[in-house]
C-alpha atoms as a PDB file:
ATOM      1  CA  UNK A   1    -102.361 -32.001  43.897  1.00  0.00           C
ATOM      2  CA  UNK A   2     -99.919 -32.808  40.711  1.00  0.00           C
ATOM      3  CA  UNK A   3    -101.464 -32.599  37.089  1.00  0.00           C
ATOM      4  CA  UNK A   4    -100.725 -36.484  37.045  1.00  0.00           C
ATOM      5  CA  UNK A   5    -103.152 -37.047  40.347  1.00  0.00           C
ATOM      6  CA  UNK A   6    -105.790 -34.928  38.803  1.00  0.00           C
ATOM      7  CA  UNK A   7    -106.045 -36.918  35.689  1.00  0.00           C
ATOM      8  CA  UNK A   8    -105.660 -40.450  37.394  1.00  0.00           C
ATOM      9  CA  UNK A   9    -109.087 -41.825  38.150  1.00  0.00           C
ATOM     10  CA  UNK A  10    -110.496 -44.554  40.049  1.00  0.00           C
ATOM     11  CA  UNK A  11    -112.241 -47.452  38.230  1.00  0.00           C
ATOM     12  CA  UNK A  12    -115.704 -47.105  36.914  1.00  0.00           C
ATOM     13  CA  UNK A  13    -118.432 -49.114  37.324  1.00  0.00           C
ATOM     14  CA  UNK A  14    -119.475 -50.906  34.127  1.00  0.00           C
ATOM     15  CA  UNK A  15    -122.784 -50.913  35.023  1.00  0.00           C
ATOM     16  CA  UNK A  16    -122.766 -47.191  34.862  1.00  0.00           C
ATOM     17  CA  UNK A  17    -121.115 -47.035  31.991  1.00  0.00           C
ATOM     18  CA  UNK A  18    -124.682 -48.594  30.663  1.00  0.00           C
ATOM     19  CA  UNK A  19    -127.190 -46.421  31.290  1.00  0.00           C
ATOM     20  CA  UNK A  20    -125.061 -42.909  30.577  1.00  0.00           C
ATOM     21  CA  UNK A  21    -125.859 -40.618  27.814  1.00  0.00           C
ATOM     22  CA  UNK A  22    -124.253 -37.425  26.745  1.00  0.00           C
ATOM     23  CA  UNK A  23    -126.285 -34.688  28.164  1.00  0.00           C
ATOM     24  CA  UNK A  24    -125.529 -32.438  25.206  1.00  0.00           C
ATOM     25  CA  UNK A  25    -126.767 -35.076  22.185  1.00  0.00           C
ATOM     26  CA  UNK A  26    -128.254 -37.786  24.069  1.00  0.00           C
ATOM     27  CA  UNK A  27    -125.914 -40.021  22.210  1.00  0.00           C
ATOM     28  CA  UNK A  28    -123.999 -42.831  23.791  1.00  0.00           C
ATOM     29  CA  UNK A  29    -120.360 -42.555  25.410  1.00  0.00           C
ATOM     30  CA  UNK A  30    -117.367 -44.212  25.150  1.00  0.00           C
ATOM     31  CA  UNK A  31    -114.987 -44.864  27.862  1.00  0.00           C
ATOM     32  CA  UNK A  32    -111.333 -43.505  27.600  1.00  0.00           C
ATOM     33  CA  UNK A  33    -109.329 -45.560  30.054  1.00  0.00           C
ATOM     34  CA  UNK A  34    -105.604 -44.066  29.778  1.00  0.00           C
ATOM     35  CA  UNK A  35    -107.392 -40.263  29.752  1.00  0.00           C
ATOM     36  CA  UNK A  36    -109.776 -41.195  32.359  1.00  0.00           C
ATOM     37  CA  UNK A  37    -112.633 -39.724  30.428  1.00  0.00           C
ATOM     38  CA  UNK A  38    -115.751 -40.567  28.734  1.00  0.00           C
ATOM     39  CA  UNK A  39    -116.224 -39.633  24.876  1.00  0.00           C
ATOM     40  CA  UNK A  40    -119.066 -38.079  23.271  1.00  0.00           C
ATOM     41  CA  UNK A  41    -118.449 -38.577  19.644  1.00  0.00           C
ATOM     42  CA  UNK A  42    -122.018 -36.968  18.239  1.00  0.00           C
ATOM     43  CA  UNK A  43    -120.865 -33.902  20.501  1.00  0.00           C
ATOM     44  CA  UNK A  44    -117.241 -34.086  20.208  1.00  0.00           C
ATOM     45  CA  UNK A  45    -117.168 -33.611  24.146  1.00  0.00           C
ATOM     46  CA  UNK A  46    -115.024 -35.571  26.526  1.00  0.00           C
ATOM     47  CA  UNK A  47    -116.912 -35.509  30.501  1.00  0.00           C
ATOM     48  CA  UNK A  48    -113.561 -36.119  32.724  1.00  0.00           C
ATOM     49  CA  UNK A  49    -114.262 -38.732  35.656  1.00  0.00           C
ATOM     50  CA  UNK A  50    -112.518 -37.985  38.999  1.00  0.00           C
ATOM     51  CA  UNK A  51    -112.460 -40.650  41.746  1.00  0.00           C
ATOM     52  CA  UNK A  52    -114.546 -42.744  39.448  1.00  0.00           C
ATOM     53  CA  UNK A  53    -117.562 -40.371  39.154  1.00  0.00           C
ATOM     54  CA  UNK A  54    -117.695 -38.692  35.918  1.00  0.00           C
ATOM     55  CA  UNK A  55    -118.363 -34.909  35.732  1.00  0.00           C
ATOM     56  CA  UNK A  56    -121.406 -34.601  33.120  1.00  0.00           C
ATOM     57  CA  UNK A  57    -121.511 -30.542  33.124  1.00  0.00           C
ATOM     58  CA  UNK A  58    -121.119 -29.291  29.534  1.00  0.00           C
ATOM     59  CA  UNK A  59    -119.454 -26.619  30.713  1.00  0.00           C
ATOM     60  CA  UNK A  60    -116.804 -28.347  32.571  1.00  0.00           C
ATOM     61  CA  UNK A  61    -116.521 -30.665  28.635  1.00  0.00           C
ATOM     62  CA  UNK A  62    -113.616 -30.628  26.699  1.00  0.00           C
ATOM     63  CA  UNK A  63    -114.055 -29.826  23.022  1.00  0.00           C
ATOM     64  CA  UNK A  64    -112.737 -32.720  20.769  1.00  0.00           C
ATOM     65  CA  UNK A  65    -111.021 -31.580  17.559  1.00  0.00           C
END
């Protein structure tokens, strides 16, 4: 799998989108749609979503400058 197919993601449900919360500050999250992430700004963490289902492990996060 190319770097380009790893970071392409399938749509995500909006409705989803509602009810998810950083795990690390319990803040809200923003959805990246050209990175195909979700953005914690309280944390400055971004969860990656692959095949539409975003990957909420802190330690699989990437730090946000």
């Amino acid at each position: 799998m190319s770097d380009t197919e790893k970071t392409e993601s399938a749509p995500i449900d909006p409705r989803l989108l509602e009810i998810l919360i950083c795990p690390v500050s319990g803040g809200p999250l923003q959805y990246d749609r050209e990175a195909g992430e979700l953005i914690s700004k309280k944390a400055k963490l971004a969860y990656q979503i692959r095949e539409g289902v975003p990957i909420m492990l802190p330690d699989e996060a990437r730090e946000l400058d």
